[in-house]
Protein backbone atom coordinates (compact mmCIF):
# COMPACT_ATOMS: atom_id res chain seq x y z
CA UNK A 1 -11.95 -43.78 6.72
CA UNK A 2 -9.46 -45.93 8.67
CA UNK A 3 -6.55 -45.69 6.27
CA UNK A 4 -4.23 -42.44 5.66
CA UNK A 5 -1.78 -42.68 3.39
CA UNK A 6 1.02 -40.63 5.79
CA UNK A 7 3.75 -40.56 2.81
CA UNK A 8 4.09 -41.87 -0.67
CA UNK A 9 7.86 -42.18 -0.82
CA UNK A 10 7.65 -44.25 2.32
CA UNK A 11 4.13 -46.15 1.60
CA UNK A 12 3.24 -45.39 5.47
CA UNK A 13 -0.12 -45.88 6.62
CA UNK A 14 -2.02 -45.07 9.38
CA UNK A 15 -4.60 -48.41 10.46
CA UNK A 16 -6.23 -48.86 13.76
CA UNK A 17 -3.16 -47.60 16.16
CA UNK A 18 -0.55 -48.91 13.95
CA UNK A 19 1.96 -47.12 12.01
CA UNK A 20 3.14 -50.06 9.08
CA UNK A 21 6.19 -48.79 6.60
CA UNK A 22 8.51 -50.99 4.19
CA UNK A 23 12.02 -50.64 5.12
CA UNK A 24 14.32 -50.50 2.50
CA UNK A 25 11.99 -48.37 0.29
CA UNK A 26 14.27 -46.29 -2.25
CA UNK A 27 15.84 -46.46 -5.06
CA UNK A 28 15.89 -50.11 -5.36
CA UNK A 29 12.77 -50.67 -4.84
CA UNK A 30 11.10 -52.22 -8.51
CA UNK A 31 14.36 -54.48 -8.04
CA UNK A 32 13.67 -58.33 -9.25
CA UNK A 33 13.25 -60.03 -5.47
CA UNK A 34 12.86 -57.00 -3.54
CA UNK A 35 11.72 -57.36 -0.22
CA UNK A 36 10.61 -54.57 2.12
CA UNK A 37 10.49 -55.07 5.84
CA UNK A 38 7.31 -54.22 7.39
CA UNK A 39 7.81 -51.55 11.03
CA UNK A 40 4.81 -52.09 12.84
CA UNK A 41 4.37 -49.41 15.43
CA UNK A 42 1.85 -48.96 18.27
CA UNK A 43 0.19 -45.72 18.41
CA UNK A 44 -1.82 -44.82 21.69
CA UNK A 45 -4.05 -42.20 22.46
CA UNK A 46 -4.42 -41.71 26.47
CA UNK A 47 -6.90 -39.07 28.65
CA UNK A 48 -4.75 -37.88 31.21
CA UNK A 49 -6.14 -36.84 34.22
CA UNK A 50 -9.37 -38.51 34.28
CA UNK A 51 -10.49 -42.10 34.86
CA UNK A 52 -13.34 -41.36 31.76
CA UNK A 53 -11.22 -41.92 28.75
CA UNK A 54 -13.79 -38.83 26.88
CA UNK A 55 -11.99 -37.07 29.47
CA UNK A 56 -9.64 -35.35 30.84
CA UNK A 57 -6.54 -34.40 28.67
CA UNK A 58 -5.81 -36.21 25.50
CA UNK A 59 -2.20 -36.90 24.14
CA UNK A 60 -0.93 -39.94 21.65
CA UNK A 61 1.91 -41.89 23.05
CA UNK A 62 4.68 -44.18 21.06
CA UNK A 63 6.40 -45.84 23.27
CA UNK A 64 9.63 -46.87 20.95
CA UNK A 65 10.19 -44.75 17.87
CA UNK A 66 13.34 -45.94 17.14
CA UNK A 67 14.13 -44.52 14.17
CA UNK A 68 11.73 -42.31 13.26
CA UNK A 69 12.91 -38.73 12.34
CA UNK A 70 11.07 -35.20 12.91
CA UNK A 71 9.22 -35.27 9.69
CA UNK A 72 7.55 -38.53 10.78
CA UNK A 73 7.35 -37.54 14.29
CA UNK A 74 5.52 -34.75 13.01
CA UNK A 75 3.26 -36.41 10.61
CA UNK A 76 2.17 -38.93 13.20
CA UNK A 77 1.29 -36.51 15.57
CA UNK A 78 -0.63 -34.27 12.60
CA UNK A 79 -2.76 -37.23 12.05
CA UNK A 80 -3.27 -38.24 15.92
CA UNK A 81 -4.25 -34.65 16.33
CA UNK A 82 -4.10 -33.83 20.16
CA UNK A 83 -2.22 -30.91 21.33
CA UNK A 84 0.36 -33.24 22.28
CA UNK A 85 2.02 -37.04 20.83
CA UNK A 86 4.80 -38.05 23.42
CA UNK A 87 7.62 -40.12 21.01
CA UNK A 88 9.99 -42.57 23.02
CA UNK A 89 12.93 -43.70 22.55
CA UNK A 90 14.26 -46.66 25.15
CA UNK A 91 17.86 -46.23 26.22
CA UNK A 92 17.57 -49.04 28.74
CA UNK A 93 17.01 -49.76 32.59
CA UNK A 94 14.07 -47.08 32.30
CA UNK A 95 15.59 -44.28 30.64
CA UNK A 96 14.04 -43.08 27.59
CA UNK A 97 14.46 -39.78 25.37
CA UNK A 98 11.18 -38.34 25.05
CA UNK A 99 9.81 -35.77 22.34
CA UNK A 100 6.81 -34.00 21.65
CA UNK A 101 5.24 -33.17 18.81
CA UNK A 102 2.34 -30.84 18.64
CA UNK A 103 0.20 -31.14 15.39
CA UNK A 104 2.38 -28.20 14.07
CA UNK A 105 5.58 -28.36 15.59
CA UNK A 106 7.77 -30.08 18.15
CA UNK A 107 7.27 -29.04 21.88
CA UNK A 108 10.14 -28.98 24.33
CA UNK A 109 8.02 -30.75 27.74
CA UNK A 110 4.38 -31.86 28.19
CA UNK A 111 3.24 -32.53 31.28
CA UNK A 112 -0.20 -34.43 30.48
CA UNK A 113 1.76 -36.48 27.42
CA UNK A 114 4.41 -37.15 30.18
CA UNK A 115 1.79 -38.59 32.81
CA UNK A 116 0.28 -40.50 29.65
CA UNK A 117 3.48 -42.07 28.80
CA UNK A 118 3.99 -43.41 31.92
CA UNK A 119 0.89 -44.64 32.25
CA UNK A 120 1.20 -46.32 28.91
CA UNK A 121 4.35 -47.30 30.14
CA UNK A 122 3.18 -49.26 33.53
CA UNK A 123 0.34 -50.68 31.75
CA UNK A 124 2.60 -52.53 29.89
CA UNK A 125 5.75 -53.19 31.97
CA UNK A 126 4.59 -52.79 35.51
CA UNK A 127 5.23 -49.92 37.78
CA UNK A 128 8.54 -48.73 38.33
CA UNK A 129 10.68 -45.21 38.03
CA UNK A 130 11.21 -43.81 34.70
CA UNK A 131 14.11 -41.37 33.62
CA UNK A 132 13.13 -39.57 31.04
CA UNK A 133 15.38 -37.42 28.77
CA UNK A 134 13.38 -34.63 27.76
CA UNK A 135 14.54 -31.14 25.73
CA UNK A 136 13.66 -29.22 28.81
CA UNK A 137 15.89 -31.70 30.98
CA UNK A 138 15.38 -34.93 32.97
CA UNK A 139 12.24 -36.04 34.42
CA UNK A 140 11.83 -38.77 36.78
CA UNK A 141 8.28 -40.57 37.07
CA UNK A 142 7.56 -43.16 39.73
């Protein structure tokens, strides 16, 4: 089945790559003229390592998850189910802070979600060098 309901409190969904929740879910919610704002989130899944994408190592990559907290972080990468979902958060002029999530627990460094990120990254955006803020220290990717 393509859909996954992540969350009830937060209505998240998992569709195709995309991660959709209403902002401004709570308490307020059955509130005459209520609105939610949709989040619409890309969700990647990258082999590292080989040119055969049934290859090589698989990891998920989000490229901004601004504002997303562990228990989503988490979630999203129990769903994408690789060893490894790099999360990114853009600070500006290429520097990022980077988690990873393993389907049971955060990860301090990933080398194969790192390489996928970038790659992700490039695709994207062009090449470039990439600072990258990671809980076992900087990384710089070129």
């Amino acid at each position: 089945m393509w859909l996954t309901l992540f969350q009830p409190a937060l209505h998240a969904v998992w569709a195709t790559g995309l991660l959709l929740r209403p902002r401004g879910c709570g308490l307020h919610s059955n509130s005459v003229g209520f609105r939610p704002r949709i989040m619409i989130m890309e969700i990647l899944r990258y082999a590292a390592f080989s040119a055969d994408p049934a290859g090589g190592n698989p990891a998920g990559v989000v490229l901004d998850a601004t504002g997303l907290g562990d228990t989503e972080m988490q979630r999203i990468a129990a769903e994408v189910g690789y060893s490894e979902t790099a999360f990114l958060v853009p600070g500006g002029d290429g520097h990022f802070t980077v988690r990873y999530f393993s389907p049971k627990a955060e990860v301090p460094f990933c080398g194969h979600a790192t390489i996928a990120s970038a790659a992700a990254y490039a695709e994207r955006h062009g090449p470039g060098v990439l600072h990258l803020e990671t809980r076992a220290g900087l990384v710089e990717v070129s």
